[in-house]
Protein backbone atom coordinates (compact mmCIF):
# COMPACT_ATOMS: atom_id res chain seq x y z
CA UNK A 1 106.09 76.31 122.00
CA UNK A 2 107.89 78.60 119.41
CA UNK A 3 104.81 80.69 117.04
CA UNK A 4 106.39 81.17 113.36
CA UNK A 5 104.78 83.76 111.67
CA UNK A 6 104.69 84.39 108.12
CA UNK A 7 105.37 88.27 108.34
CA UNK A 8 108.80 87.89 107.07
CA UNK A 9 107.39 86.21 103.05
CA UNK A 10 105.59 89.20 102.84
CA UNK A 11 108.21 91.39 103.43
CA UNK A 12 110.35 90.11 100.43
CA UNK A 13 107.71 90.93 98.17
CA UNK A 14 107.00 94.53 99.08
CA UNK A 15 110.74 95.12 99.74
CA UNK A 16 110.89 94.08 95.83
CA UNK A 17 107.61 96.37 95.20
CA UNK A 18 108.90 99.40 96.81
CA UNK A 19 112.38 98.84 95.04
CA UNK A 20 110.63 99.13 91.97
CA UNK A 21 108.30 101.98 92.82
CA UNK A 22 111.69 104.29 93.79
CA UNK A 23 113.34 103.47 90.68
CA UNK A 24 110.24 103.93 88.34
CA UNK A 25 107.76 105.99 90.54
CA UNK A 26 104.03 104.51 91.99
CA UNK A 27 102.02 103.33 89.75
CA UNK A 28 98.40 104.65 90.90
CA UNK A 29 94.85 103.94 90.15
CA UNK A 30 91.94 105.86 91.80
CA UNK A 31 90.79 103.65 94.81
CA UNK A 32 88.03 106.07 95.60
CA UNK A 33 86.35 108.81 94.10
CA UNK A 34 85.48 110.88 97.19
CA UNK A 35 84.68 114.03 94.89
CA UNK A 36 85.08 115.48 91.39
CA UNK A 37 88.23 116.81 92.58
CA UNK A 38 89.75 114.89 95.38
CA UNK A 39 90.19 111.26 94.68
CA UNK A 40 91.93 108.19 96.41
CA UNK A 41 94.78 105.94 94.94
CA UNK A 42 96.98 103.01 95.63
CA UNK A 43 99.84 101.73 93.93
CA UNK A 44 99.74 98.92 92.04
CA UNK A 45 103.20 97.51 93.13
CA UNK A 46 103.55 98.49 96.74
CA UNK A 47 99.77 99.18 97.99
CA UNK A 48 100.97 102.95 99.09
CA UNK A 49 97.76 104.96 99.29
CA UNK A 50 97.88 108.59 98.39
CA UNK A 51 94.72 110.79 98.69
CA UNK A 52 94.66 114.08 96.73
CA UNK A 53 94.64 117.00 99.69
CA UNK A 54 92.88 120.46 99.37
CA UNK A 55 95.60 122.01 97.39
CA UNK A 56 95.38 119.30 94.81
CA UNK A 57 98.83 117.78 95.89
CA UNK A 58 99.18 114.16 96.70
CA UNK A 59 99.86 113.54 100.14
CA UNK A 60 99.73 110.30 102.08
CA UNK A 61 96.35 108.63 103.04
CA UNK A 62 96.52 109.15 106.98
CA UNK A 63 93.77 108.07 109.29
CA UNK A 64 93.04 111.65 109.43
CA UNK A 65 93.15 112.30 105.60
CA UNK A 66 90.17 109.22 105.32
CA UNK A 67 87.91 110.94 107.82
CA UNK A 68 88.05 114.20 105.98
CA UNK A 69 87.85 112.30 102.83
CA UNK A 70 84.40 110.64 104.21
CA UNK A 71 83.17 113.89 105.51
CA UNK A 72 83.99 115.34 102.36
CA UNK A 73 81.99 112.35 100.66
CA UNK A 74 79.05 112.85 102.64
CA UNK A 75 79.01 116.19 102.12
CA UNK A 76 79.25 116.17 98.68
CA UNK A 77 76.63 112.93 98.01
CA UNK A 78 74.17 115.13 99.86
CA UNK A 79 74.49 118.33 97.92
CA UNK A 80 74.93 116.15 95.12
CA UNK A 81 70.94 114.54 95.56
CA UNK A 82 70.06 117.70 96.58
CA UNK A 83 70.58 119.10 93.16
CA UNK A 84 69.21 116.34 91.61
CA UNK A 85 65.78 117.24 93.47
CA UNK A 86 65.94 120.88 93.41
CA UNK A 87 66.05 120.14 89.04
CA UNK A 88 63.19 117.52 89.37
């Protein structure tokens, strides 16, 4: 019994996508706001997602990069609602 699998449709499109996004650059919008300064994005055309790293660079959203991000996120809600009580 031969499987077909549909990987190869989606292909076309992003191999278009990514095309487009060399010749013209990603087109981001914030995914995520994880803090004031460090934010999540994905392209539009392609689906890339870029996180912005310590230095305010954007670098590729590894694994790694979400786990700090949601530390970082955690972190910050907390101290966040802690402020909010400490002015209450």
């Amino acid at each position: 019994m031969k499987i077909s699998t549909s990987h190869h449709h989606h292909h076309q499109g992003n191999k278009f996508s990514s095309f487009f996004c060399n010749l013209f650059g990603h087109h981001y919008v914030v995914s995520k706001k994880v803090t004031e300064h460090i934010k999540e994005y994905k392209c539009t055309h392609c689906h890339k997602e870029v996180t912005t790293d310590v230095s305010g660079k954007l670098s590729a959203l590894t694994p790694q990069m979400q786990e700090i991000n949601s530390a970082l996120e955690d972190m910050y809600r907390k101290r966040r609602s802690r402020v909010v009580h400490q002015v209450a």
